[in-house]
PDB file of N, CA and C in Angstrom:
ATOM      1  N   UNK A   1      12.943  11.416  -5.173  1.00  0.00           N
ATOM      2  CA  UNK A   1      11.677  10.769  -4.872  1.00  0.00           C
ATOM      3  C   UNK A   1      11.967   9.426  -4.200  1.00  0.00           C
ATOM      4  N   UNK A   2      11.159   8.835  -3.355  1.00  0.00           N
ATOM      5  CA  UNK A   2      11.166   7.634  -2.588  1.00  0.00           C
ATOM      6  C   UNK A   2       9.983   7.388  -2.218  1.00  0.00           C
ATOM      7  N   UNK A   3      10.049   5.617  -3.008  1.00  0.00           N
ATOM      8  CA  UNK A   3       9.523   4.859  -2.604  1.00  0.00           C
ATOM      9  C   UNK A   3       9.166   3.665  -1.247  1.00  0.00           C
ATOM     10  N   UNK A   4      10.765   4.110  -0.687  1.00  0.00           N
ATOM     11  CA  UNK A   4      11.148   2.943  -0.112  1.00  0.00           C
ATOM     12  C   UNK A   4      10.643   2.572   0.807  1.00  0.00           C
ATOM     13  N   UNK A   5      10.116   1.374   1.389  1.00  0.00           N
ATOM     14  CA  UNK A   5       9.361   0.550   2.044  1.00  0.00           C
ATOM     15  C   UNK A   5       7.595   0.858   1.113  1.00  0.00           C
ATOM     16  N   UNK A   6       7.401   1.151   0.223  1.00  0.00           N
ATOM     17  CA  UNK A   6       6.112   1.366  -0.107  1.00  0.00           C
ATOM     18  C   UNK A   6       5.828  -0.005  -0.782  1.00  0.00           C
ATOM     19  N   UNK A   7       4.183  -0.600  -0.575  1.00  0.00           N
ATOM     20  CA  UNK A   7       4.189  -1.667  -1.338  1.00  0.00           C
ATOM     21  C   UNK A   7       4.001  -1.201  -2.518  1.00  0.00           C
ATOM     22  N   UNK A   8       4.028  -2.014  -3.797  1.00  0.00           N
ATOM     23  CA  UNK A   8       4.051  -2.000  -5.234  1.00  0.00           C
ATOM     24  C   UNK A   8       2.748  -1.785  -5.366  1.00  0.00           C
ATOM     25  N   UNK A   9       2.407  -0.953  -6.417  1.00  0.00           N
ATOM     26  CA  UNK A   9       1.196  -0.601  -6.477  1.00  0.00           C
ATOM     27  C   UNK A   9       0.170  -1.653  -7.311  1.00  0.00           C
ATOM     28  N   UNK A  10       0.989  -2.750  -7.908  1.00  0.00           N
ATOM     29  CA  UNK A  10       0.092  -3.755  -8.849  1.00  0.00           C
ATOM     30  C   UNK A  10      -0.281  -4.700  -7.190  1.00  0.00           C
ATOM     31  N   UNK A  11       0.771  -4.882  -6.511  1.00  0.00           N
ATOM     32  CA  UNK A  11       0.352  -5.796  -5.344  1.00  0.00           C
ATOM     33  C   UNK A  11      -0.926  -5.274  -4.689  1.00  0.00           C
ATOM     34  N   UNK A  12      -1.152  -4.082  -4.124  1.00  0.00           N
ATOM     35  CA  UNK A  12      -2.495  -3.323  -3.862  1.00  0.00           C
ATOM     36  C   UNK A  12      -3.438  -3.743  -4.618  1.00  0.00           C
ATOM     37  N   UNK A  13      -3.592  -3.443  -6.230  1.00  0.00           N
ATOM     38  CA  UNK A  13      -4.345  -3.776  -6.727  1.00  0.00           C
ATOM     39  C   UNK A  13      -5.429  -5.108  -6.563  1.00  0.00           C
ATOM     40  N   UNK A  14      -4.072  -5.902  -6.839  1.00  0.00           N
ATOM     41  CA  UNK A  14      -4.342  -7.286  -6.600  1.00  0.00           C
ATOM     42  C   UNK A  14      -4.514  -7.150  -4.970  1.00  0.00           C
ATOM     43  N   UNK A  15      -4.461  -7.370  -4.526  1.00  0.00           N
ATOM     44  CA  UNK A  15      -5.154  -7.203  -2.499  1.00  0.00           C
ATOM     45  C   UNK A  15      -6.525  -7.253  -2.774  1.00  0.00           C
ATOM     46  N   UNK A  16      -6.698  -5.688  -3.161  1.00  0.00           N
ATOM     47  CA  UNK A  16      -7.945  -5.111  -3.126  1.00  0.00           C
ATOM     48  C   UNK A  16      -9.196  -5.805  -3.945  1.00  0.00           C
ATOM     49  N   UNK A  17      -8.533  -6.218  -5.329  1.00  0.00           N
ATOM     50  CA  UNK A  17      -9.288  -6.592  -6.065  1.00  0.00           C
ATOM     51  C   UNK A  17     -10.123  -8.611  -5.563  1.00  0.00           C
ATOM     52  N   UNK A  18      -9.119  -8.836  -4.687  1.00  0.00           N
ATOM     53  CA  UNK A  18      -9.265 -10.469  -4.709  1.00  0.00           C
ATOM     54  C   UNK A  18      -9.985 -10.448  -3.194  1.00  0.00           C
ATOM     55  N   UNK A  19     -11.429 -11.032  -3.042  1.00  0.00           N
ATOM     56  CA  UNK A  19     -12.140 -10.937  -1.604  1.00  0.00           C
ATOM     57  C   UNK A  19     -11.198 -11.249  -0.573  1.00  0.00           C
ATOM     58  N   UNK A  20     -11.539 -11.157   0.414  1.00  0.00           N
ATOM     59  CA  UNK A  20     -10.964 -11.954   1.289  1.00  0.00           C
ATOM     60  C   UNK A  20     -11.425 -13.005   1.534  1.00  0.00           C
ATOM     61  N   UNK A  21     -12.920 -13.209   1.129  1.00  0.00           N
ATOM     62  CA  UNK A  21     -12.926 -15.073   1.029  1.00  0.00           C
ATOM     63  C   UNK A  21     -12.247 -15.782   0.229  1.00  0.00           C
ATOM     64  N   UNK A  22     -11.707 -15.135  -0.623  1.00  0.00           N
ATOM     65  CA  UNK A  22     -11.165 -15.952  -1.459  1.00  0.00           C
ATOM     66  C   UNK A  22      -9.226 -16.242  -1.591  1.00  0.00           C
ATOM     67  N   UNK A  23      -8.890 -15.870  -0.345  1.00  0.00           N
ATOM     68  CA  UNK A  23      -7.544 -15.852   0.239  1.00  0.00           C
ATOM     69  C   UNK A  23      -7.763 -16.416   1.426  1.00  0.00           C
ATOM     70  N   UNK A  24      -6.484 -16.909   1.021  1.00  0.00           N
ATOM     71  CA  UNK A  24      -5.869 -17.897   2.576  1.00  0.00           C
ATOM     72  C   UNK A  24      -5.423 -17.251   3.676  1.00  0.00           C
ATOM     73  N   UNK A  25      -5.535 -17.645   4.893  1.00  0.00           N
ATOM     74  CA  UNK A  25      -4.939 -16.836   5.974  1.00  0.00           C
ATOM     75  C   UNK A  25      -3.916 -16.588   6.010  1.00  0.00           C
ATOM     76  N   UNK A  26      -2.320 -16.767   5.037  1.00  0.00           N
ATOM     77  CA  UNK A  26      -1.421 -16.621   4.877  1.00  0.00           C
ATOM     78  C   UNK A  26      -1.595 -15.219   4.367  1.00  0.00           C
ATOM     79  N   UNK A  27      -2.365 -15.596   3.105  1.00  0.00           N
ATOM     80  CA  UNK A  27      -2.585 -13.843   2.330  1.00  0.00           C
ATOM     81  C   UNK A  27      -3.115 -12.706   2.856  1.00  0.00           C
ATOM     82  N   UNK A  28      -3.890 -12.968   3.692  1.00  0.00           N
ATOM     83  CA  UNK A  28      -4.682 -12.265   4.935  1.00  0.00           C
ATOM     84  C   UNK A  28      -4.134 -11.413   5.355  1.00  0.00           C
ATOM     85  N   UNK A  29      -2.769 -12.517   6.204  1.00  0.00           N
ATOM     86  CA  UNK A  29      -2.591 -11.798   7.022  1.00  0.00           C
ATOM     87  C   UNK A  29      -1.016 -11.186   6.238  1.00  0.00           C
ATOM     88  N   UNK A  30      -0.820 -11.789   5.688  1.00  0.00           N
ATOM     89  CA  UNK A  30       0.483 -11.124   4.516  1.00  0.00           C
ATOM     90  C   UNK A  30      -0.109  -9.112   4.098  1.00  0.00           C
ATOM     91  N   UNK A  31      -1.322  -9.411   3.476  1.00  0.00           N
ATOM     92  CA  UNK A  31      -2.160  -8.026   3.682  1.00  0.00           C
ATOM     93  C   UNK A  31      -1.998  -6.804   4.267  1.00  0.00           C
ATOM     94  N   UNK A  32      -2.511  -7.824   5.394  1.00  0.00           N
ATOM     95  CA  UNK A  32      -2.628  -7.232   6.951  1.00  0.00           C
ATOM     96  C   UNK A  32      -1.302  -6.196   6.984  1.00  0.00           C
ATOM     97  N   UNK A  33      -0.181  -6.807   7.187  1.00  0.00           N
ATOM     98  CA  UNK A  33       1.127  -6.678   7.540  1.00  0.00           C
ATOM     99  C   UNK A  33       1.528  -4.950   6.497  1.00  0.00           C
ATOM    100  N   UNK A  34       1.994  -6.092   5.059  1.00  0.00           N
ATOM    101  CA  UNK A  34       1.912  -4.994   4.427  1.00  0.00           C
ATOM    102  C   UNK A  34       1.158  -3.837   4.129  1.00  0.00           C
ATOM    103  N   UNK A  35       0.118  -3.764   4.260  1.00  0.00           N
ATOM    104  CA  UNK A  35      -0.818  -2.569   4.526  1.00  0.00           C
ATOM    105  C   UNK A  35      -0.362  -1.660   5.781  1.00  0.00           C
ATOM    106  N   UNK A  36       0.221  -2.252   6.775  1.00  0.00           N
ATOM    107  CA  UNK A  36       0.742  -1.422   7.682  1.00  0.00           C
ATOM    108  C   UNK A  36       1.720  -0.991   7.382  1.00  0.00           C
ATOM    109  N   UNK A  37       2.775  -1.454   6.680  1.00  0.00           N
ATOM    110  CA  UNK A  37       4.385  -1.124   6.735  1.00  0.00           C
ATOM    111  C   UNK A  37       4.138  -0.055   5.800  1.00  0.00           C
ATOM    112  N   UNK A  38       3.347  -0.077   4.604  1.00  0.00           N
ATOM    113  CA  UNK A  38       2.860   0.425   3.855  1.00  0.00           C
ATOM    114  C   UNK A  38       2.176   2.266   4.396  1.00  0.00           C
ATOM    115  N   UNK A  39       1.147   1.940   5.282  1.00  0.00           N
ATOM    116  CA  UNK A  39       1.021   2.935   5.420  1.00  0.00           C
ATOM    117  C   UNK A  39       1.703   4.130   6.558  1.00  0.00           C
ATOM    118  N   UNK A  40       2.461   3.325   7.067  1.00  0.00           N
ATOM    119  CA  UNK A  40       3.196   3.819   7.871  1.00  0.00           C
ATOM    120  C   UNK A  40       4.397   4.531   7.222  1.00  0.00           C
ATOM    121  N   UNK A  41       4.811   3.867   6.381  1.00  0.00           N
ATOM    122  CA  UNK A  41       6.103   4.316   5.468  1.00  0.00           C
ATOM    123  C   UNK A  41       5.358   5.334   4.490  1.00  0.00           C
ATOM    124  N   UNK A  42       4.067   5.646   3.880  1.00  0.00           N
ATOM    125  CA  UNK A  42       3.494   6.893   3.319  1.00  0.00           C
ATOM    126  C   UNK A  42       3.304   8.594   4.364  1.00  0.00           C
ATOM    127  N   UNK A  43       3.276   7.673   5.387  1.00  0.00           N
ATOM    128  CA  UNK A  43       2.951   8.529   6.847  1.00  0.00           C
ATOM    129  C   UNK A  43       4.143   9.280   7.015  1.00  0.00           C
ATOM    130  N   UNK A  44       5.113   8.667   7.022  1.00  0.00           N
ATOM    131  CA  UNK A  44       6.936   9.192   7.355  1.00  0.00           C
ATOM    132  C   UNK A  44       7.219   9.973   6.057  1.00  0.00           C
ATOM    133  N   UNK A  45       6.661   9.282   4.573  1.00  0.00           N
ATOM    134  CA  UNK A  45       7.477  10.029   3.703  1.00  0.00           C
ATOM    135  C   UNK A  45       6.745  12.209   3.333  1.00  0.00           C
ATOM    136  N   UNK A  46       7.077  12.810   3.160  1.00  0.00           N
ATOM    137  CA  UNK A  46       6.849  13.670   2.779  1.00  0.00           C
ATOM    138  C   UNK A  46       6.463  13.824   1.202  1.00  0.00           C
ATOM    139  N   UNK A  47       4.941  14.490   0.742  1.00  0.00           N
ATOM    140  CA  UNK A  47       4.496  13.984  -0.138  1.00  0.00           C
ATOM    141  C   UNK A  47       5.050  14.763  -1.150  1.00  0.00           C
ATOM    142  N   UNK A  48       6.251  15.889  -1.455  1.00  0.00           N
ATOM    143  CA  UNK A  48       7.561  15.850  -2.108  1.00  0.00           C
ATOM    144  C   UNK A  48       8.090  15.230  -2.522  1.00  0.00           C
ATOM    145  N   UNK A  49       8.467  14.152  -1.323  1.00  0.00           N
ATOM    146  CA  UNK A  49       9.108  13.343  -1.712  1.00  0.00           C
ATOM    147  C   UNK A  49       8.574  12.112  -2.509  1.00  0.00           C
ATOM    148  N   UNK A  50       7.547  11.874  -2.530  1.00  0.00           N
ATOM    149  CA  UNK A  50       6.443  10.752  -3.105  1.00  0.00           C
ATOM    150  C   UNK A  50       6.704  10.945  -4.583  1.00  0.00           C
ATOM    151  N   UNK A  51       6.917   9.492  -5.181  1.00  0.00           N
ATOM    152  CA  UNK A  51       6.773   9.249  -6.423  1.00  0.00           C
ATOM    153  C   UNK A  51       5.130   9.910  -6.824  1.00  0.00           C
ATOM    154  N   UNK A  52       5.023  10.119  -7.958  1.00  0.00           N
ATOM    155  CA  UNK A  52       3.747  10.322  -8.774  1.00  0.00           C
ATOM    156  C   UNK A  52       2.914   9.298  -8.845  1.00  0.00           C
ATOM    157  N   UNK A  53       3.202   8.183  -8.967  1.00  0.00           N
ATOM    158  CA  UNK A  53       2.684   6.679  -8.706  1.00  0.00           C
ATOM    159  C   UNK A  53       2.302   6.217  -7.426  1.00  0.00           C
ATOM    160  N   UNK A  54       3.244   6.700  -6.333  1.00  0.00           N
ATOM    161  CA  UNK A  54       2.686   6.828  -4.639  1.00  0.00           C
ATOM    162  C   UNK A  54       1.886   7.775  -4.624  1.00  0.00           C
ATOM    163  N   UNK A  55       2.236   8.863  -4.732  1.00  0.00           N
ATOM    164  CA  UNK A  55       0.891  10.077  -4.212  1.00  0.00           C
ATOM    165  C   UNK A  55      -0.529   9.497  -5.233  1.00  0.00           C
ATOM    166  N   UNK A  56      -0.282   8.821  -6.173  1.00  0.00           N
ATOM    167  CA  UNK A  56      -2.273   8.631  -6.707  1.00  0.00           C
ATOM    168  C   UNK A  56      -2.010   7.277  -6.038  1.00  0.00           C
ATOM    169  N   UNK A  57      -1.449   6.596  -5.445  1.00  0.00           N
ATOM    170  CA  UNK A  57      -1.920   5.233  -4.922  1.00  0.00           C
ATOM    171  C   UNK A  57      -2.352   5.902  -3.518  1.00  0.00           C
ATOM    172  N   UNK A  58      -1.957   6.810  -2.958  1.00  0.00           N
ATOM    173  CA  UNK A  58      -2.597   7.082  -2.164  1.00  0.00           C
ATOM    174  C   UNK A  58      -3.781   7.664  -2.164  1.00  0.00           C
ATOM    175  N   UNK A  59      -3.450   8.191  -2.895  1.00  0.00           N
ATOM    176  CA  UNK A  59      -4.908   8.932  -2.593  1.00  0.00           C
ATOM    177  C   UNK A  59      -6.048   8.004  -3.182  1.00  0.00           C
ATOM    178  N   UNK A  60      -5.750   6.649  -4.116  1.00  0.00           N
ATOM    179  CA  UNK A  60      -6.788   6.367  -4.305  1.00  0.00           C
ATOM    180  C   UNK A  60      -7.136   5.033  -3.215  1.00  0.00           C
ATOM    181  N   UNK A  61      -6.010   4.552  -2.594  1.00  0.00           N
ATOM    182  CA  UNK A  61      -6.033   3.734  -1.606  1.00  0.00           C
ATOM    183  C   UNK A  61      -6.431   4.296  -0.071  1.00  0.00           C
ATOM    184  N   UNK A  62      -6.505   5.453   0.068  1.00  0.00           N
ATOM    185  CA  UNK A  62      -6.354   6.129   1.364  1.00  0.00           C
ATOM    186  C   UNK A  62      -4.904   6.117   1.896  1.00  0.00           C
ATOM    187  N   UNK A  63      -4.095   6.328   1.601  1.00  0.00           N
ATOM    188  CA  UNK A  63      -2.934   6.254   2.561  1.00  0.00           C
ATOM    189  C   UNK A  63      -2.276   7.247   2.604  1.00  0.00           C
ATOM    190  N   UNK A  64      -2.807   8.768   2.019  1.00  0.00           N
ATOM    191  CA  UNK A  64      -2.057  10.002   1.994  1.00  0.00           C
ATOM    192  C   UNK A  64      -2.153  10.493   3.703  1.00  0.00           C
ATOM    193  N   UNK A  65      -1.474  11.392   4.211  1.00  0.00           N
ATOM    194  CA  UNK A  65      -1.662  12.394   5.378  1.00  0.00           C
ATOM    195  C   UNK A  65      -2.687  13.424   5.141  1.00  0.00           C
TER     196      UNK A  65
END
């Protein structure tokens, strides 16, 4: 199983849970970023290969194929 390049699933949490008014443009765009590397690296992995903890973060985040 592999995780690798996936963000941590408490970090999501926390993303999601905290507005974006209420983050700095650092965090924003920190977000931003990781949300891409993130879903790009769910995109490449094969969902075999996906931890049990990735495949429900995806699916509850949207980031499955």
């Amino acid at each position: 199983m592999s995780d690798f390049g996936r963000k941590d699933i408490g970090d999501k949490l926390e993303s999601t849970l905290k507005p974006d008014s209420q983050k700095t443009t650092a965090e924003q765009a920190k977000d931003k970023v990781t949300d891409a590397l993130d879903g790009a690296a769910g995109k490449a992995t094969s969902e075999n290969d996906k931890s049990f903890v990735q495949k429900a973060s995806d699916a509850v985040f949207g980031d499955s194929k």
